[in-house]
N, C-alpha and C. Protein backbone atom coordinates (compact mmCIF):
# COMPACT_ATOMS: atom_id res chain seq x y z
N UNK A 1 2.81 -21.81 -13.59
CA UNK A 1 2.36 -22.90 -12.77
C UNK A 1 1.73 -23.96 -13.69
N UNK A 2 1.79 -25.33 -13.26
CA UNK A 2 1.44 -26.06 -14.46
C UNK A 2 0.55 -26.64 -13.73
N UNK A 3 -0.58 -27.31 -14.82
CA UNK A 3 -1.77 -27.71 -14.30
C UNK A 3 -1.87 -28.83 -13.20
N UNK A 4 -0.53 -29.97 -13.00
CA UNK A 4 -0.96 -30.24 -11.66
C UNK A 4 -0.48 -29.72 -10.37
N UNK A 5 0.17 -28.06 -10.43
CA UNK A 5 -0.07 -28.19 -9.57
C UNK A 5 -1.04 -27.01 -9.47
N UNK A 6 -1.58 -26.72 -9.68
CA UNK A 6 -2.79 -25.48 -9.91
C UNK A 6 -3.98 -27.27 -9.23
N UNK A 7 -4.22 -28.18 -9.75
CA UNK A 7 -4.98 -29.25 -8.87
C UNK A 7 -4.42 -28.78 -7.64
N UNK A 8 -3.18 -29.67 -7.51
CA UNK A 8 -3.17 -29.68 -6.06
C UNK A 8 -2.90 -29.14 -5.31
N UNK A 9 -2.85 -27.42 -5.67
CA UNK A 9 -3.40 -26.17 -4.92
C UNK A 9 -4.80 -26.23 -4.94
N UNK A 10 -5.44 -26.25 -5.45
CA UNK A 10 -7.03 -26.42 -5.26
C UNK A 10 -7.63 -27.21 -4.22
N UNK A 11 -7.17 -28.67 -3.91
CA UNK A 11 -7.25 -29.37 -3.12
C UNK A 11 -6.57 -29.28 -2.17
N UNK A 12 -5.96 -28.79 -1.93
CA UNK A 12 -5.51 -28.25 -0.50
C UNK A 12 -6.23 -27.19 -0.19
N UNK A 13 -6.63 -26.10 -1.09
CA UNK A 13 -7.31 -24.91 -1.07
C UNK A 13 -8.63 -25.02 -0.04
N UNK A 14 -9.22 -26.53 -0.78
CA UNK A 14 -10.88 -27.35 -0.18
C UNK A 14 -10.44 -27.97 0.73
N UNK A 15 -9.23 -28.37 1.26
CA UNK A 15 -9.48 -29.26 2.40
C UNK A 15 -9.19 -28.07 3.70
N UNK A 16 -8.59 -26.81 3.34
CA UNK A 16 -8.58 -26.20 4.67
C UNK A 16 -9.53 -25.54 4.46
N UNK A 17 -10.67 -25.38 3.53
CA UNK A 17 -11.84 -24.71 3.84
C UNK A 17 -13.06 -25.60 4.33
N UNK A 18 -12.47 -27.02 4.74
CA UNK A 18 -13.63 -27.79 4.38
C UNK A 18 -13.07 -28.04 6.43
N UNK A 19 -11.75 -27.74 6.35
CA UNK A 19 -11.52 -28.31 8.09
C UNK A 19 -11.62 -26.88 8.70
N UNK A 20 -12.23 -25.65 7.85
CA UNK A 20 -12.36 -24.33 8.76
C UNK A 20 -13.68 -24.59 9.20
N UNK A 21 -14.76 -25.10 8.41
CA UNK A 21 -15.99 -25.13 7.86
C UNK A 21 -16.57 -25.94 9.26
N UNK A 22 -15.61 -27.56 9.36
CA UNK A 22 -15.89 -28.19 10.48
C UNK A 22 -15.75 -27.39 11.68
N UNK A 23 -14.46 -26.90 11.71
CA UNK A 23 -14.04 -26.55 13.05
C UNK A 23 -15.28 -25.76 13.32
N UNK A 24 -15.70 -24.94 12.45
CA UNK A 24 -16.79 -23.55 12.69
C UNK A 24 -17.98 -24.31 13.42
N UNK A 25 -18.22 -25.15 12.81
CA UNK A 25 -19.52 -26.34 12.70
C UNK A 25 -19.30 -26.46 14.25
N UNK A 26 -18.52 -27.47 14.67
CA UNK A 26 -18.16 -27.80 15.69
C UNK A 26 -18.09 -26.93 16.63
N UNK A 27 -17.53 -25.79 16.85
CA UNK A 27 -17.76 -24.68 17.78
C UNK A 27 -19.23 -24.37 18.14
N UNK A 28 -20.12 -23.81 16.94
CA UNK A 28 -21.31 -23.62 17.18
C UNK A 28 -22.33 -24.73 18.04
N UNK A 29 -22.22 -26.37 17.61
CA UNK A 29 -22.97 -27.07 18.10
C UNK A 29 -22.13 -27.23 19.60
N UNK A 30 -20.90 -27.18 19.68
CA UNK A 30 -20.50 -27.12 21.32
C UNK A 30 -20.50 -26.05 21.92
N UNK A 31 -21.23 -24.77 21.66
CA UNK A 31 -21.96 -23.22 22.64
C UNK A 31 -23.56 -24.20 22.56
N UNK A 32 -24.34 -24.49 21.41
CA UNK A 32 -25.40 -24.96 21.15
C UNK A 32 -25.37 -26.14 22.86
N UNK A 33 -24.82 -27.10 22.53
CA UNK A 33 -24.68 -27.98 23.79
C UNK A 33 -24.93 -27.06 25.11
N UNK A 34 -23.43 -26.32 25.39
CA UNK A 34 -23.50 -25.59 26.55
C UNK A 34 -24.60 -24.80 26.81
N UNK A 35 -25.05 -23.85 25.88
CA UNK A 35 -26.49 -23.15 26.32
C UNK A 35 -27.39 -24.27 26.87
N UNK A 36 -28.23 -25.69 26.37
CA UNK A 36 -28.49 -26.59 26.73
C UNK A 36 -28.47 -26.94 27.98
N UNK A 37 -27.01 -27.40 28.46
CA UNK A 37 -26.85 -27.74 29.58
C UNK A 37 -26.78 -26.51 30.69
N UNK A 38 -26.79 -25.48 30.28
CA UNK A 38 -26.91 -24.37 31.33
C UNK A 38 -28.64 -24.03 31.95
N UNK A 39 -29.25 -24.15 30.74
CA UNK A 39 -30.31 -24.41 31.10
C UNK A 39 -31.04 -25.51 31.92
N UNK A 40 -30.28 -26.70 31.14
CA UNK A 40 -31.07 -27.90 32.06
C UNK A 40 -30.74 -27.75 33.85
N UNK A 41 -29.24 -27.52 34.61
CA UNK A 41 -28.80 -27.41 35.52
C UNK A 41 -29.64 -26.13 36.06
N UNK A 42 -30.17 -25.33 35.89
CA UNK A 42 -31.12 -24.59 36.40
C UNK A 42 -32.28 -24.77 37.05
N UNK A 43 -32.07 -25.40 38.47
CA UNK A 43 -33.14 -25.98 39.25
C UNK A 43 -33.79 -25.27 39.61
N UNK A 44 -35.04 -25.31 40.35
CA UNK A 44 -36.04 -24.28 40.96
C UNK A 44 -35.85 -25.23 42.70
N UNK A 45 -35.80 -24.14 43.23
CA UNK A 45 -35.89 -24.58 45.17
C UNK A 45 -37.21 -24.13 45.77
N UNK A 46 -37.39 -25.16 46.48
CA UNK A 46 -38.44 -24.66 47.30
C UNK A 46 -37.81 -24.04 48.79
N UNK A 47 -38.50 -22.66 49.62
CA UNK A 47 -37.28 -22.69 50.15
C UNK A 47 -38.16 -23.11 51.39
N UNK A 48 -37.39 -23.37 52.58
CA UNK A 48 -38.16 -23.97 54.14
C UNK A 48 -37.94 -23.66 55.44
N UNK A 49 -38.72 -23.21 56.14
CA UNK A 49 -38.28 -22.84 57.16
C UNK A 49 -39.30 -23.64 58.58
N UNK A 50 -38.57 -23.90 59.29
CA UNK A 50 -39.51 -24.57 60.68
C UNK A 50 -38.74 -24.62 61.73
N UNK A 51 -39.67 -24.18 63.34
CA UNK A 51 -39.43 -24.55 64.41
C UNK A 51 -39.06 -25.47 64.93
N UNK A 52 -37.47 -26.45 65.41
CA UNK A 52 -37.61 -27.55 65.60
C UNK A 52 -36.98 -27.43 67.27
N UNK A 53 -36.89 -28.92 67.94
CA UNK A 53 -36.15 -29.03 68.87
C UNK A 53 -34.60 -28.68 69.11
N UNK A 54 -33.59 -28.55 69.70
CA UNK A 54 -32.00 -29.16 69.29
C UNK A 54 -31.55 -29.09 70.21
N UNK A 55 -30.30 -29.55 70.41
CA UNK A 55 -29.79 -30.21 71.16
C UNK A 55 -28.39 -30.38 70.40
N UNK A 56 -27.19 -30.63 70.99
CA UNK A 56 -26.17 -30.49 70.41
C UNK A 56 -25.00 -32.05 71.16
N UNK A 57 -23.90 -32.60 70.20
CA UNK A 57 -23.43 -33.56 70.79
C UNK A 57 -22.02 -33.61 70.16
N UNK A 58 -21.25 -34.28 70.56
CA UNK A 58 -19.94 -34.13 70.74
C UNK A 58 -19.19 -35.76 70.23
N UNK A 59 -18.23 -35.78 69.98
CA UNK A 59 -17.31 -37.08 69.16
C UNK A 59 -16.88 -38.53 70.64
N UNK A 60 -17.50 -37.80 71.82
CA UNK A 60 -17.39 -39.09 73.00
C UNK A 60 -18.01 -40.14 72.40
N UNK A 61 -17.31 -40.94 72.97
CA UNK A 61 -17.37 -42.13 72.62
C UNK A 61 -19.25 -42.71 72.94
N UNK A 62 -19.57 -42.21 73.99
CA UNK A 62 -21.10 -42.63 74.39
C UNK A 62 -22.03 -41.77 73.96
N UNK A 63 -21.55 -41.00 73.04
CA UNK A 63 -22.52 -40.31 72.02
C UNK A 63 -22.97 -40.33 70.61
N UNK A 64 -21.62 -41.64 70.17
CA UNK A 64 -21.37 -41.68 69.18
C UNK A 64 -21.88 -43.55 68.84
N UNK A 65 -21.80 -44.18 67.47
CA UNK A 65 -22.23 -45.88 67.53
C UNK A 65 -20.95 -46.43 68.14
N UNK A 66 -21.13 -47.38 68.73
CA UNK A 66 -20.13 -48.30 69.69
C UNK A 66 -19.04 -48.23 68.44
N UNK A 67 -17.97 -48.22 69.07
CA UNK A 67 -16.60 -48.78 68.07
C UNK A 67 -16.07 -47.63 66.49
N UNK A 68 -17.24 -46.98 66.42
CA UNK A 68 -16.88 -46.13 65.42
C UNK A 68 -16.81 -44.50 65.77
N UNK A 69 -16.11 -44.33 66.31
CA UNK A 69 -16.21 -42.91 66.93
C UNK A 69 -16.62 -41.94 65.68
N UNK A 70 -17.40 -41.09 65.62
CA UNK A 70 -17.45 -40.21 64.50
C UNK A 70 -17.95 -40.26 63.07
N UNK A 71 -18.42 -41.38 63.62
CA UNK A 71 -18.92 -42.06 61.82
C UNK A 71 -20.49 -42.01 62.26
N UNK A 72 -20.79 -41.37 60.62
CA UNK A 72 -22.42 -41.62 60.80
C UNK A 72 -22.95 -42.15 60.14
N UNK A 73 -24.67 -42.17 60.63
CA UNK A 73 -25.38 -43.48 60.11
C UNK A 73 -25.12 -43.28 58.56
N UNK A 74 -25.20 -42.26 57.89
CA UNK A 74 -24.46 -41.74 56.35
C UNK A 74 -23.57 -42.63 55.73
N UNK A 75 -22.62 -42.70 56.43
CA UNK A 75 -21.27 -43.21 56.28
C UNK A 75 -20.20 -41.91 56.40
N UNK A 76 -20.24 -40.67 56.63
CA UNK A 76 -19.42 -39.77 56.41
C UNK A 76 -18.92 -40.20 57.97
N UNK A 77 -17.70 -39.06 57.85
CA UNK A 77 -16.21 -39.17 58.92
C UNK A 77 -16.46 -38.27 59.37
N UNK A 78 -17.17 -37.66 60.91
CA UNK A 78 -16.80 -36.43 61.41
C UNK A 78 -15.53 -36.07 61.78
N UNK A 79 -15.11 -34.76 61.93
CA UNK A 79 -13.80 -34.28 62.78
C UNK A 79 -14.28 -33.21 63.36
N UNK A 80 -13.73 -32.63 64.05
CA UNK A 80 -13.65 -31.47 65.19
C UNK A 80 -13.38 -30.23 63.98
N UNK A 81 -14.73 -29.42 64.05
CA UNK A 81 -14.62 -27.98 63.39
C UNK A 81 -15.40 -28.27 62.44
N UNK A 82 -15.86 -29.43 62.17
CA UNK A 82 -16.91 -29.37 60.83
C UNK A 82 -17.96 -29.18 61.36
N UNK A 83 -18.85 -28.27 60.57
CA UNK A 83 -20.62 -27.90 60.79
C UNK A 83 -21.67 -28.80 60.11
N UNK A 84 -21.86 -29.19 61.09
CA UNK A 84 -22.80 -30.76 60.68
C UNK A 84 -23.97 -30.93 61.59
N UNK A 85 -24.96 -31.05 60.90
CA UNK A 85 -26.20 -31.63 61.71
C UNK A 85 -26.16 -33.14 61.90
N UNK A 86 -27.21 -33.50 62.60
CA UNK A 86 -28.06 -34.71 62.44
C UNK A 86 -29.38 -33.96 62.58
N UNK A 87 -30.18 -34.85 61.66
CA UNK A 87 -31.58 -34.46 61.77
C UNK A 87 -32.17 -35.90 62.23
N UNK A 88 -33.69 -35.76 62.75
CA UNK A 88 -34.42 -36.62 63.07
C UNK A 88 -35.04 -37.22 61.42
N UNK A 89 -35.59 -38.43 61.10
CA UNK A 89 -36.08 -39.01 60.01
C UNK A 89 -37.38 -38.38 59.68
N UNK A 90 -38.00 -38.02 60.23
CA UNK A 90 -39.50 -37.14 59.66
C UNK A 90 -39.28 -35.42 59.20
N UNK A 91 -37.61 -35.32 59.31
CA UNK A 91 -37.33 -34.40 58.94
C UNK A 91 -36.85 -34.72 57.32
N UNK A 92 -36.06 -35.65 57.10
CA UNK A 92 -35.70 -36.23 56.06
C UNK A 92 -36.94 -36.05 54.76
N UNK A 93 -37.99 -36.90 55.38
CA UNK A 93 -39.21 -36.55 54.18
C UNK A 93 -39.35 -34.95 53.66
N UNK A 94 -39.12 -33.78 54.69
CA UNK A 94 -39.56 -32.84 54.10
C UNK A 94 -38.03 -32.27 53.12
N UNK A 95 -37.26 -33.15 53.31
CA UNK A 95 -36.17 -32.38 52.50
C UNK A 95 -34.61 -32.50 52.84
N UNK A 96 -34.81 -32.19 54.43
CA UNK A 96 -33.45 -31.96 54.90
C UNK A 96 -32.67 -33.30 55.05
N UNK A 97 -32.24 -33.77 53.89
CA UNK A 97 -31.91 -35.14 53.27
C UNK A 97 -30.12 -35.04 53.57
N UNK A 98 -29.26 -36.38 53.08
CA UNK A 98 -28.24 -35.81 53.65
C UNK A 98 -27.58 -34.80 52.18
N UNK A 99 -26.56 -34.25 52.80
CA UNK A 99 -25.77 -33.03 52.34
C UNK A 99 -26.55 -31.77 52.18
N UNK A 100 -27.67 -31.51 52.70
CA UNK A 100 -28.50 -30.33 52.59
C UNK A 100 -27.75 -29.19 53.13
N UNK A 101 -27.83 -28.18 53.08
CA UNK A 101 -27.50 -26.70 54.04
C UNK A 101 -28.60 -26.54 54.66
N UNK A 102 -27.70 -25.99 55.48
CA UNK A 102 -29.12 -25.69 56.69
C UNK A 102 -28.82 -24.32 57.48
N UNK A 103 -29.36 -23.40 57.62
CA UNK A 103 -29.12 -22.32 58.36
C UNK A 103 -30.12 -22.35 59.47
N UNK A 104 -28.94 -22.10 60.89
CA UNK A 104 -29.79 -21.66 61.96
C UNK A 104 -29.79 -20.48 62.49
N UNK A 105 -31.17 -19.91 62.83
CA UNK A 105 -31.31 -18.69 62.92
C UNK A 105 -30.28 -18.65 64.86
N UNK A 106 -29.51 -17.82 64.76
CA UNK A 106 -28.48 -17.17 66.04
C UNK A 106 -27.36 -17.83 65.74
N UNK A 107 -26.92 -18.96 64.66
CA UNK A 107 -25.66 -19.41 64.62
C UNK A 107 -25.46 -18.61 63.46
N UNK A 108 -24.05 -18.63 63.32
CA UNK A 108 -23.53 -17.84 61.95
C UNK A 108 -22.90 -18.31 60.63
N UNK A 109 -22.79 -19.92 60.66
CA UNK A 109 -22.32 -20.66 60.15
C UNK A 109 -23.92 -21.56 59.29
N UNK A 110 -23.27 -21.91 58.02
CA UNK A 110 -24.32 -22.57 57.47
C UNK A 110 -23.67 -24.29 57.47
N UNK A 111 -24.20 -25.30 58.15
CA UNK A 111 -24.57 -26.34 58.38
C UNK A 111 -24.87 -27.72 57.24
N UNK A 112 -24.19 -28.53 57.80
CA UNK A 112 -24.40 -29.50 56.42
C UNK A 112 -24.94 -30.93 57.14
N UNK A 113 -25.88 -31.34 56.51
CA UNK A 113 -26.87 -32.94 57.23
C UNK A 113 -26.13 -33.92 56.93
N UNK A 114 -25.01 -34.35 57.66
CA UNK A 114 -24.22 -35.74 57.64
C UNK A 114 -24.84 -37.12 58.29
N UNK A 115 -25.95 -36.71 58.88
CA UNK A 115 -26.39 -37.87 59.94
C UNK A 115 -27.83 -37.70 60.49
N UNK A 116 -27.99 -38.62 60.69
CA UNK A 116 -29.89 -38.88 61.12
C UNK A 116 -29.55 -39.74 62.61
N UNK A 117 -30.84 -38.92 63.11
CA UNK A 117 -31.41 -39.84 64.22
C UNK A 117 -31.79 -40.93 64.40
N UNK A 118 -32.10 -41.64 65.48
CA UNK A 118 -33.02 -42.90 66.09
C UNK A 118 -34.41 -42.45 65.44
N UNK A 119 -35.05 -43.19 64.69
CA UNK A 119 -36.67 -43.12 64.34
C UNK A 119 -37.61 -42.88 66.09
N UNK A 120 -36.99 -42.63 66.53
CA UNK A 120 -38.07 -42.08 68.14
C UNK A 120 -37.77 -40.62 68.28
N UNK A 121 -37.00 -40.26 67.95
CA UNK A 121 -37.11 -38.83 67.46
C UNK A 121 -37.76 -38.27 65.92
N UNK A 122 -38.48 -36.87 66.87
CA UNK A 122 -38.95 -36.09 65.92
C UNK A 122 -39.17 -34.87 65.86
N UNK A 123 -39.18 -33.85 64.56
CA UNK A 123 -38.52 -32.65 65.14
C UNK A 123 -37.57 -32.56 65.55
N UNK A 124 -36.89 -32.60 65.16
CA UNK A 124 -35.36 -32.48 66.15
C UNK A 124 -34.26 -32.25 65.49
N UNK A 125 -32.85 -31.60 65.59
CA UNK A 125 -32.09 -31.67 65.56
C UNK A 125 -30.56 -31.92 66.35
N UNK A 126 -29.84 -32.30 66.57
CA UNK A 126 -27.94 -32.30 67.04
C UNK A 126 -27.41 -31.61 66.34
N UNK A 127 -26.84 -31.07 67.23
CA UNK A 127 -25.66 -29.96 66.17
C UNK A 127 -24.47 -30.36 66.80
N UNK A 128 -23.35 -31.40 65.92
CA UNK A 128 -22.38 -31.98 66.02
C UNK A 128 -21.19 -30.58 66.63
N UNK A 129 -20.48 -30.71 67.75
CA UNK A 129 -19.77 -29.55 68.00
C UNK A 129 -18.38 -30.10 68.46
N UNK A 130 -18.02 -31.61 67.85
CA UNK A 130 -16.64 -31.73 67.46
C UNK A 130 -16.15 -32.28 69.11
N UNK A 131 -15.43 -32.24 70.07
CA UNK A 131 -15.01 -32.39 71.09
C UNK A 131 -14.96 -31.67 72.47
N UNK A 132 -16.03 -30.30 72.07
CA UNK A 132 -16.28 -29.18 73.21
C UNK A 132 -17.34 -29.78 73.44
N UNK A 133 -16.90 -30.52 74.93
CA UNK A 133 -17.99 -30.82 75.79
C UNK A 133 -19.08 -29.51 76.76
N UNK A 134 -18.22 -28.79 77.13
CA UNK A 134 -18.75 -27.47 77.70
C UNK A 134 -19.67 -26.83 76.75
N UNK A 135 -19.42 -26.62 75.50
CA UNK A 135 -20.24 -25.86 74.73
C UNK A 135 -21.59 -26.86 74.48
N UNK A 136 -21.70 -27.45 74.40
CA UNK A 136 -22.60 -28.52 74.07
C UNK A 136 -23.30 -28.71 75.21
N UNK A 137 -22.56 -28.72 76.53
CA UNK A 137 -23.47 -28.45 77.75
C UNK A 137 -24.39 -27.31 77.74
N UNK A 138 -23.75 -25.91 77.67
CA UNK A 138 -23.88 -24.59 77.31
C UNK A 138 -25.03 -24.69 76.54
N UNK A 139 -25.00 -25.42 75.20
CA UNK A 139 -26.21 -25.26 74.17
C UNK A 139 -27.32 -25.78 74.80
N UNK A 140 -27.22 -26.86 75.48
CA UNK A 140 -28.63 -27.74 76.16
C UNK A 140 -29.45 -27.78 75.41
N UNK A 141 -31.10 -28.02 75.13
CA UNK A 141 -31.77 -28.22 74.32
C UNK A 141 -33.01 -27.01 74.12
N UNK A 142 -33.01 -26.25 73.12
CA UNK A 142 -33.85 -25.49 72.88
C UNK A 142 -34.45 -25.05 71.59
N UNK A 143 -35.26 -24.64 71.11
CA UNK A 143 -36.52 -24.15 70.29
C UNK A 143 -35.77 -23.30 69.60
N UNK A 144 -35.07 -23.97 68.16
CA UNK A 144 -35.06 -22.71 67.09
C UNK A 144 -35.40 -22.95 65.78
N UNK A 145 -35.57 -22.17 65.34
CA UNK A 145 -35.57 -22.08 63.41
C UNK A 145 -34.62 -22.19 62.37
N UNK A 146 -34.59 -23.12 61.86
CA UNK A 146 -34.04 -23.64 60.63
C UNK A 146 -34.43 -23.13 59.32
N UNK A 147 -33.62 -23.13 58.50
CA UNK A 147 -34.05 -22.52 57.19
C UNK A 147 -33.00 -23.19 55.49
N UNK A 148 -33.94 -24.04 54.95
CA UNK A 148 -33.27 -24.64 54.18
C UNK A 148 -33.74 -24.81 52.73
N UNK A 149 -33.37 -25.68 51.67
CA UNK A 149 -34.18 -25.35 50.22
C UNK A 149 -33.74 -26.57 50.40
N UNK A 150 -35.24 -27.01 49.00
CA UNK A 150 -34.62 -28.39 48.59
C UNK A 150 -35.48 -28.28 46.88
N UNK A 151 -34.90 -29.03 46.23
CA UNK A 151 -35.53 -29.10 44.64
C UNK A 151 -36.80 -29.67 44.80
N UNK A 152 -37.24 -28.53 43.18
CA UNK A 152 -38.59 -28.85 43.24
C UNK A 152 -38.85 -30.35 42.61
N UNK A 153 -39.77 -30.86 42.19
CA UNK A 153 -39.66 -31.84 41.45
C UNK A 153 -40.51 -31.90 40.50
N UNK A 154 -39.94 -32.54 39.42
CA UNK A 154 -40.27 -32.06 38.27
C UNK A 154 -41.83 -32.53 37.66
């Protein structure tokens, strides 16, 4: 072998030890990152539970804002079969903000806050039930417990 190319085996020798070296580099600080961000995304919940009013309502037209059938004060799109609250606004302060979960104690389904009340309600909830007018009759208005989390703050 003659001496150039004994060089430029050498230098090739250093450049794939020098792009193992990176790659290695690079792996470690991107687990380094991810541990990081696994940690940061690790919220703490407070969790909540309270007695409220409810009452349940349906996609009619006279239950809903003039002209927009199904749309809430949010901006989200109801349809028939989605589990959706409205909460009253003094509920909002303690948490149940929109997209929260919400579990009610005798339903079996966990619940999502698409929509708020008139500020003259308080305490309170609607439990959106899509186009079953009967069931919503059926529910009428009564006294249950809610149970929900919301982040702590930092």
């Amino acid at each position: 072998m003659t001496k150039k190319h004994s060089a430029i085996l050498g230098i090739l020798l250093l450049a794939v030890l020098l792009v193992a070296n990176n790659s290695s580099a690079a792996t470690n600080q991107s687990q380094s990152q991810s541990q990081k961000n696994k940690h940061k995304h690790k919220r703490k919940y407070k969790q909540h539970t309270l007695v409220v009013t409810s009452t349940a309502y349906t996609m009619r037209v006279e239950e809903t804002k003039k002209g927009h059938v199904g749309l809430t004060a949010w901006g989200d799109q109801l349809k028939p079969g989605m589990k959706s609250l409205s909460v009253s606004r003094d509920l909002i302060r303690l948490g149940l903000d929109h997209g929260t979960q919400v579990r009610i104690e005798g339903l079996p389904s966990v619940y999502i806050v698409r929509d708020k009340m008139n500020k003259r309600w308080k305490k309170k909830i609607d439990i959106f039930m899509g186009n079953d007018v009967a069931a919503t009759r059926k529910w009428g208005k009564r006294q249950v417990t809610i149970h929900w989390q919301s982040p702590l703050k930092k």
